[in-house]
PDB file of N, CA and C in Angstrom:
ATOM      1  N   UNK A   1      89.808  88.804 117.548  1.00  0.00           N
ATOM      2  CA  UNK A   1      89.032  89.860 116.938  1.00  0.00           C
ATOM      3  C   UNK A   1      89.598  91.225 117.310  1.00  0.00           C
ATOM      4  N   UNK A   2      89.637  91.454 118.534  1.00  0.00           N
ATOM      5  CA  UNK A   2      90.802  92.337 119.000  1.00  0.00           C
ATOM      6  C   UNK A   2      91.701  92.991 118.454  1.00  0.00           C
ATOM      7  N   UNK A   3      92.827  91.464 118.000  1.00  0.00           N
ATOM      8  CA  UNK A   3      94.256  92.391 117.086  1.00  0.00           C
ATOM      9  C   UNK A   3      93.593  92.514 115.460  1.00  0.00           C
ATOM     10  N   UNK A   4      92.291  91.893 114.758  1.00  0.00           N
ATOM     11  CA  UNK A   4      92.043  91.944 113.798  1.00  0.00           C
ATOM     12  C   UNK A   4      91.724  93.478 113.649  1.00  0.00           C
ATOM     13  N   UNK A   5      91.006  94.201 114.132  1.00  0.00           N
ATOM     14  CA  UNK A   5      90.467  95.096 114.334  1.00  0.00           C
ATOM     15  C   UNK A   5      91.500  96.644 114.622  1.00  0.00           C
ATOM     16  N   UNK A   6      92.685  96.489 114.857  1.00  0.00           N
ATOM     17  CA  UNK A   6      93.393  97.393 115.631  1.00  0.00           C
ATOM     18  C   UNK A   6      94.683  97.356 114.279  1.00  0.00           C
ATOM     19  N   UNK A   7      94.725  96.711 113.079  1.00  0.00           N
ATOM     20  CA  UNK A   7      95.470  96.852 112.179  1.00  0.00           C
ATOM     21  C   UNK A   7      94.714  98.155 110.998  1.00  0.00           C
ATOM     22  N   UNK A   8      93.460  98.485 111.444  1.00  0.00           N
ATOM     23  CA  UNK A   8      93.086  99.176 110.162  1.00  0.00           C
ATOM     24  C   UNK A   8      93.195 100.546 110.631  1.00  0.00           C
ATOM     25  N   UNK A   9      93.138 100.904 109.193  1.00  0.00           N
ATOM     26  CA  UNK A   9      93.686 102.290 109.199  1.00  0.00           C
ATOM     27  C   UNK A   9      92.623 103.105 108.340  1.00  0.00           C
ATOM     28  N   UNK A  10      92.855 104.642 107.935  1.00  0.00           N
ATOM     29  CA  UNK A  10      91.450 105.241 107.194  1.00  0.00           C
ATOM     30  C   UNK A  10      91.240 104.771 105.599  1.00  0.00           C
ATOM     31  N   UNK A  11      92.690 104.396 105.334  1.00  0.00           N
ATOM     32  CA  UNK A  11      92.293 104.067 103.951  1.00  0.00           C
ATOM     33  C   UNK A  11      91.703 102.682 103.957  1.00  0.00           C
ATOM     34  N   UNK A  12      92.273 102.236 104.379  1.00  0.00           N
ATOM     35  CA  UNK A  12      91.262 100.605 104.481  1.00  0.00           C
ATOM     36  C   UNK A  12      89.833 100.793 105.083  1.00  0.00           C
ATOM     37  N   UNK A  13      89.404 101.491 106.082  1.00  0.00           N
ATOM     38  CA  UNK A  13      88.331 101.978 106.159  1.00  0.00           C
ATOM     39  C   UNK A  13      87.600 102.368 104.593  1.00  0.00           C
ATOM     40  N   UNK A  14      88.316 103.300 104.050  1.00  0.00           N
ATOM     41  CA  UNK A  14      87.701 104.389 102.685  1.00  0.00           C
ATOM     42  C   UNK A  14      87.196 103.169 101.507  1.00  0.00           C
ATOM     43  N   UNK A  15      88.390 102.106 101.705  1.00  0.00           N
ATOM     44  CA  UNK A  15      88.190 101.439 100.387  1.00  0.00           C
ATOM     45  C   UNK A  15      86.974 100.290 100.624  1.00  0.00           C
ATOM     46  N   UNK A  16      87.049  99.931 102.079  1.00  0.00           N
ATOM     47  CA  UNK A  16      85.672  98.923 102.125  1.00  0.00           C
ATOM     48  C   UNK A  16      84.754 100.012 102.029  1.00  0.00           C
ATOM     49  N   UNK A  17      84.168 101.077 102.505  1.00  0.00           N
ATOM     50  CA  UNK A  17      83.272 101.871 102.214  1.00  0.00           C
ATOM     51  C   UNK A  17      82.516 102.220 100.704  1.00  0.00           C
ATOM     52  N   UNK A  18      83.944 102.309  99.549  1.00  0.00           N
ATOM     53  CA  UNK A  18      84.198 102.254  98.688  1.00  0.00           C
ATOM     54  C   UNK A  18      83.108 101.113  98.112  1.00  0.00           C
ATOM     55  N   UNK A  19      83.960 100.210  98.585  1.00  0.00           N
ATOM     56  CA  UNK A  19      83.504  98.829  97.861  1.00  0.00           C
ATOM     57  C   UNK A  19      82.168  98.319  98.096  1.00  0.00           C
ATOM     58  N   UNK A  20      81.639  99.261  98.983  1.00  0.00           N
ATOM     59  CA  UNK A  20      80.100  98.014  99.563  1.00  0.00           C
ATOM     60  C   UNK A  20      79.222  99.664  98.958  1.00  0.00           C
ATOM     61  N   UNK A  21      79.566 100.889  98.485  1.00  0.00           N
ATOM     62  CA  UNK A  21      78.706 101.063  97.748  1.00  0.00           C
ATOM     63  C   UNK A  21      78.814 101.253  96.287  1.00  0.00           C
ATOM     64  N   UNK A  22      79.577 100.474  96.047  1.00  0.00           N
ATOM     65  CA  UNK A  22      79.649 100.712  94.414  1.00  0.00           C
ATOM     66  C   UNK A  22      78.661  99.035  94.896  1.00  0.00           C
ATOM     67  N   UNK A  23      78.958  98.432  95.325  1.00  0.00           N
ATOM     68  CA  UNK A  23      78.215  96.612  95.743  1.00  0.00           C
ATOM     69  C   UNK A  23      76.903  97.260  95.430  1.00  0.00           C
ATOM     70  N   UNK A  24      76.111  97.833  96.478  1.00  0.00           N
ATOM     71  CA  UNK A  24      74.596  98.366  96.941  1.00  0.00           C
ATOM     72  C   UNK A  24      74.497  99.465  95.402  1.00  0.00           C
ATOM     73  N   UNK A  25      75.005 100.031  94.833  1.00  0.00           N
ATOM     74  CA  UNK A  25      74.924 100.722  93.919  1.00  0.00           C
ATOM     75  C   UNK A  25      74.625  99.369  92.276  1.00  0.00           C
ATOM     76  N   UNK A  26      75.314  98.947  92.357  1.00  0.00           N
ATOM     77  CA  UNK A  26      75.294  97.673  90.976  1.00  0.00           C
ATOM     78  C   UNK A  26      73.999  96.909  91.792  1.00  0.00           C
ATOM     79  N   UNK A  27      73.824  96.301  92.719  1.00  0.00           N
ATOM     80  CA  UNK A  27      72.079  95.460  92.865  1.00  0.00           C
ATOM     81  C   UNK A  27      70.985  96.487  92.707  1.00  0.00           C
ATOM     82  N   UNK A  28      70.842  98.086  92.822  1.00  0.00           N
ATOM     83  CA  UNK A  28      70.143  98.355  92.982  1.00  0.00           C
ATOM     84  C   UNK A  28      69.828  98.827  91.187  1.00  0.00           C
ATOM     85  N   UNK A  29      70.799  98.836  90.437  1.00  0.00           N
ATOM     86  CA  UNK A  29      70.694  99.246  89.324  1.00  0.00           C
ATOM     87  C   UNK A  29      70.733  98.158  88.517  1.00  0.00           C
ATOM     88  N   UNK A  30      70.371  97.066  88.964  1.00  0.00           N
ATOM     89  CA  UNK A  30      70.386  95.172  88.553  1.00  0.00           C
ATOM     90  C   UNK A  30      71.456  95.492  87.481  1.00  0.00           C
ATOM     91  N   UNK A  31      72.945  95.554  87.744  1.00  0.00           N
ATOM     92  CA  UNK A  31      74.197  95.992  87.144  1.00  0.00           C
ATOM     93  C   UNK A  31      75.298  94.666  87.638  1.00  0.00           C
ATOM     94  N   UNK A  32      74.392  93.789  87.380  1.00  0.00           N
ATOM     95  CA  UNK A  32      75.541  92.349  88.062  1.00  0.00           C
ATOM     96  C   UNK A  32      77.198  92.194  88.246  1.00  0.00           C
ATOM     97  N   UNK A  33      77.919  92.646  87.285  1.00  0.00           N
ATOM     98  CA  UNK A  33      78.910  93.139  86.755  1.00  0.00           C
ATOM     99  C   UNK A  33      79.414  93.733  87.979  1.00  0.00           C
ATOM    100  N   UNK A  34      78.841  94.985  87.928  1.00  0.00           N
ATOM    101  CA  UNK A  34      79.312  95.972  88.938  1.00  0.00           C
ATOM    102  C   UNK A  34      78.947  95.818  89.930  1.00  0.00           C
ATOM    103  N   UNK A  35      78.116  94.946  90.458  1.00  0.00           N
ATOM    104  CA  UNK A  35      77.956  94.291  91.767  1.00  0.00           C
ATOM    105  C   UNK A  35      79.008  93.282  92.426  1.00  0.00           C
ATOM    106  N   UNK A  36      79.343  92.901  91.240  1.00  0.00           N
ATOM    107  CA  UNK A  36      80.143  91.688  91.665  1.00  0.00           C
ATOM    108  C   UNK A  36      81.393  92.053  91.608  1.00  0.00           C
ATOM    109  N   UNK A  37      81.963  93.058  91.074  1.00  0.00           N
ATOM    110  CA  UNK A  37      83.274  94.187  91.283  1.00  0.00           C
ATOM    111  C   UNK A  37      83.083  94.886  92.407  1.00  0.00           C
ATOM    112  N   UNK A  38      81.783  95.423  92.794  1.00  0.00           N
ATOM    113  CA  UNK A  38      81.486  96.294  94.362  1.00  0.00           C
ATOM    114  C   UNK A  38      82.633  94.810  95.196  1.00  0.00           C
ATOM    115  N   UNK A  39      82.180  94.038  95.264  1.00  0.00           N
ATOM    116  CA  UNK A  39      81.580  92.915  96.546  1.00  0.00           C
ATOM    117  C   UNK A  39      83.532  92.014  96.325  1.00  0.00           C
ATOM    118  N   UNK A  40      84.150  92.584  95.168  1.00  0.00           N
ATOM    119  CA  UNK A  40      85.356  92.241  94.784  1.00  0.00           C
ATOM    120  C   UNK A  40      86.092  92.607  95.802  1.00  0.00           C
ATOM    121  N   UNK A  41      85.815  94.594  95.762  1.00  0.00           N
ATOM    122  CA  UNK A  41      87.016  95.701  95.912  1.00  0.00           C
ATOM    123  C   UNK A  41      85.915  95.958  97.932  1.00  0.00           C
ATOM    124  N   UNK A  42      84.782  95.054  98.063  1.00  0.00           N
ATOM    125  CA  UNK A  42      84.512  95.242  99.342  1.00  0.00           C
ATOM    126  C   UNK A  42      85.623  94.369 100.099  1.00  0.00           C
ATOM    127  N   UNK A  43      86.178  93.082  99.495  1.00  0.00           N
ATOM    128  CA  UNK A  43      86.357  91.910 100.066  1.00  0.00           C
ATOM    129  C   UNK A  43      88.080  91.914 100.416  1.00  0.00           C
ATOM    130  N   UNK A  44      88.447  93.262  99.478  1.00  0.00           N
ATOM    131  CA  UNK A  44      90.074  93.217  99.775  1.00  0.00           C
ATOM    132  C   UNK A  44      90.152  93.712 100.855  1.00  0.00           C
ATOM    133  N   UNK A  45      89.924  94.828 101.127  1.00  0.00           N
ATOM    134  CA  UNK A  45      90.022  95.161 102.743  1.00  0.00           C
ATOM    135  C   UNK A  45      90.014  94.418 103.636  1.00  0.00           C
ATOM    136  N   UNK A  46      88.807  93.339 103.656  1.00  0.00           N
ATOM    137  CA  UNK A  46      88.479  92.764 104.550  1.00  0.00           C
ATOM    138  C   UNK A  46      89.374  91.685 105.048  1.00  0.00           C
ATOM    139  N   UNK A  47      90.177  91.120 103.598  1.00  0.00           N
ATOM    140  CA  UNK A  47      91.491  90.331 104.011  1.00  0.00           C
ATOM    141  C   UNK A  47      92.542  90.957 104.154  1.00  0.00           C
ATOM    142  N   UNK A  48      92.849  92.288 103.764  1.00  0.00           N
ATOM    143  CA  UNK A  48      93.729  93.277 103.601  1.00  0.00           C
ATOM    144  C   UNK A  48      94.808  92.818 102.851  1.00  0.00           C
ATOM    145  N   UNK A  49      94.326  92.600 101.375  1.00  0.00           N
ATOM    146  CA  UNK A  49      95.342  92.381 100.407  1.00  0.00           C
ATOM    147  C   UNK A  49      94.902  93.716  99.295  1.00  0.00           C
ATOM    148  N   UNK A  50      95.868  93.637  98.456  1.00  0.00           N
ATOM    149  CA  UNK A  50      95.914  94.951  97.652  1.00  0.00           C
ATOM    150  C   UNK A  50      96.832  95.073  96.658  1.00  0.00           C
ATOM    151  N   UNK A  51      97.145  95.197  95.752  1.00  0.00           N
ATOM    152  CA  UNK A  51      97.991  95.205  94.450  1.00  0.00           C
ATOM    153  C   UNK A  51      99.186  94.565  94.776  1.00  0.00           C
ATOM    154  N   UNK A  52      99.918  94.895  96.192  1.00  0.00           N
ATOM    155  CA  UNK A  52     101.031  94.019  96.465  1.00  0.00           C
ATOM    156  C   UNK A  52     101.027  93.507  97.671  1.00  0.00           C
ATOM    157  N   UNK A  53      99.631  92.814  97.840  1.00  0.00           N
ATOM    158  CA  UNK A  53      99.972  91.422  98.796  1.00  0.00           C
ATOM    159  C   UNK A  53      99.833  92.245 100.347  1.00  0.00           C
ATOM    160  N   UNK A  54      99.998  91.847 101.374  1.00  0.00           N
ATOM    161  CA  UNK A  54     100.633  92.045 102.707  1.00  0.00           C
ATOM    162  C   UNK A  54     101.710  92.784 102.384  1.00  0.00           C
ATOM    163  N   UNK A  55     101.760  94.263 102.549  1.00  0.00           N
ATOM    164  CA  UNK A  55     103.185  94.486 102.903  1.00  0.00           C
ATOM    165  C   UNK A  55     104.151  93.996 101.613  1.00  0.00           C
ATOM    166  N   UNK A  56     103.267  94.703 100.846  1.00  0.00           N
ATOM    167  CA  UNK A  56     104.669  93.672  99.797  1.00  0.00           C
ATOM    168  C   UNK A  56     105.203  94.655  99.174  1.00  0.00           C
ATOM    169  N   UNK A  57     104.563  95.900  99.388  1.00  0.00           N
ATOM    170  CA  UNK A  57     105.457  96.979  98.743  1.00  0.00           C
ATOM    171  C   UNK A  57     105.924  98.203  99.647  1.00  0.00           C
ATOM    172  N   UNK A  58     106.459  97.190 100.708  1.00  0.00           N
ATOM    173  CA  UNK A  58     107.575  97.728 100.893  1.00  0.00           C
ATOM    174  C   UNK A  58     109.019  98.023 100.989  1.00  0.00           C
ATOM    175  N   UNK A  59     109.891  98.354 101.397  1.00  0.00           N
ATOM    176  CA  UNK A  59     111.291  98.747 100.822  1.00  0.00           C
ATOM    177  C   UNK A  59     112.103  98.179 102.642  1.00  0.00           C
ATOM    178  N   UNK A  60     112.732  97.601 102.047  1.00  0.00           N
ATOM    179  CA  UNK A  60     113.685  96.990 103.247  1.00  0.00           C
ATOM    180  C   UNK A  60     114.273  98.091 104.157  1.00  0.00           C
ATOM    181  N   UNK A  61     114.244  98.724 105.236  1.00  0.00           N
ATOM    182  CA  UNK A  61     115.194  99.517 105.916  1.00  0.00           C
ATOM    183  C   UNK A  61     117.028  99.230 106.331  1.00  0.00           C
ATOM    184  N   UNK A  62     117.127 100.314 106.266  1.00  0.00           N
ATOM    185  CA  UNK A  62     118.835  99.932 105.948  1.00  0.00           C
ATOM    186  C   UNK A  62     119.541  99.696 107.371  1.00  0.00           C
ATOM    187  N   UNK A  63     120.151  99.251 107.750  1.00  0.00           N
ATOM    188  CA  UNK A  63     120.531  99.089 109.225  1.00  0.00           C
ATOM    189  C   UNK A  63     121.540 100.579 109.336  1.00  0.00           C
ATOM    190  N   UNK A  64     121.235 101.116 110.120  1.00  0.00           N
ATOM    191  CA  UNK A  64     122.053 102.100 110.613  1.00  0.00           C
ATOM    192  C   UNK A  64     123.608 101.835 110.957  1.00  0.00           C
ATOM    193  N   UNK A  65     123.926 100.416 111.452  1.00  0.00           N
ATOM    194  CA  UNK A  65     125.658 100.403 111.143  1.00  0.00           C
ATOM    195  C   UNK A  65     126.162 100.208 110.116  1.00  0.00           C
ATOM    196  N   UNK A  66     125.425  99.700 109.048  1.00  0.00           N
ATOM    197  CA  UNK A  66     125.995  98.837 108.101  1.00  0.00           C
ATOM    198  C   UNK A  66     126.765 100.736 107.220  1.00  0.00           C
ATOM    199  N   UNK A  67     128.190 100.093 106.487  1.00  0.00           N
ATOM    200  CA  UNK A  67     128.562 101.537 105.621  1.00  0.00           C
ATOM    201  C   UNK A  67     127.717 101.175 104.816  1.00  0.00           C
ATOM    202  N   UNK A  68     127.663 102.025 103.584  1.00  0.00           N
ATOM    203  CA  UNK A  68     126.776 102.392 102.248  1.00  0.00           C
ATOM    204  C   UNK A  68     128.220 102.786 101.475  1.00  0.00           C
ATOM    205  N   UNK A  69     128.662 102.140 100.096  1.00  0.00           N
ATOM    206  CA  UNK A  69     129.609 102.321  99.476  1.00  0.00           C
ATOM    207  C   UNK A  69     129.370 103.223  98.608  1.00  0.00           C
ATOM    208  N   UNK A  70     130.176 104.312  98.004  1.00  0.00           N
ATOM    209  CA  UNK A  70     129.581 105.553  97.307  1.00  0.00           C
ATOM    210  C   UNK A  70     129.673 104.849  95.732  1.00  0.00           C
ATOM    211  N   UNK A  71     128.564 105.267  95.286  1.00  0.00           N
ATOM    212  CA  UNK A  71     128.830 105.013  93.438  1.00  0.00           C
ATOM    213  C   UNK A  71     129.437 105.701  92.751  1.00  0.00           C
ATOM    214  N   UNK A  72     130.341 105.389  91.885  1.00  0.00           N
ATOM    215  CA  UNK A  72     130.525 106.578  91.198  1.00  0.00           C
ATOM    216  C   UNK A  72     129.823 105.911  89.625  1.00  0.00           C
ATOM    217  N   UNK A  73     129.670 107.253  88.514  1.00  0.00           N
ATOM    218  CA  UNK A  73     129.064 107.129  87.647  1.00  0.00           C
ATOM    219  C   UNK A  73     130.290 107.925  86.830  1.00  0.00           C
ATOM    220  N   UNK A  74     130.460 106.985  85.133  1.00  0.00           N
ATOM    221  CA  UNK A  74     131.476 107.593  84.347  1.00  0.00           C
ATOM    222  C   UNK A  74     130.253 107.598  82.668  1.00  0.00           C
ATOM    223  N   UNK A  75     130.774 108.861  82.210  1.00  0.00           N
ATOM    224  CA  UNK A  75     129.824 108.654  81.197  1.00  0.00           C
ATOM    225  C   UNK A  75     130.409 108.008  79.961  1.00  0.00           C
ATOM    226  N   UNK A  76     128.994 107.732  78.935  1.00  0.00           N
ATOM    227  CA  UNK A  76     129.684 107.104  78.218  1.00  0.00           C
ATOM    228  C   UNK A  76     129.195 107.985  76.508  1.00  0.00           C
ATOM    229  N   UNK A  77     129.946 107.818  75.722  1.00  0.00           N
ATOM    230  CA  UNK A  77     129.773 108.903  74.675  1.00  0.00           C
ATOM    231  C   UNK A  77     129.978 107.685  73.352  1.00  0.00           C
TER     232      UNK A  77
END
């Protein structure tokens, strides 16, 4: 519970916040729909998935020894 707890950050904070009152907002307005979208966008946080997965959108870092070969670009008409 410990390391569960010590991965979040404010936006994951913002978006369960997000999500449990649009939740409490759709039951109180008997808006089932939008209750059940609250209780959707409460539940990603809570596994911490999100449009791309774990970490899925991110970009590989480049190793600092490796060279980088220059491009060149020729146009074409």
């Amino acid at each position: 519970m410990k390391n569960y707890l010590r991965n979040w950050n404010f936006m994951r904070v913002f978006r369960l916040a997000l999500g449990v009152i649009v939740m409490v907002q759709g039951i109180m307005a008997n808006e089932w729909l939008m209750a059940g979208l609250g209780a959707l966008f409460a539940l990603m946080p809570l596994m911490n998935v999100g449009c791309c997965g774990v970490n899925g959108c991110n970009t590989p870092i480049a190793k600092s020894g490796t060279k980088s070969e220059e491009i060149t670009y020729e146009e074409v008409r």
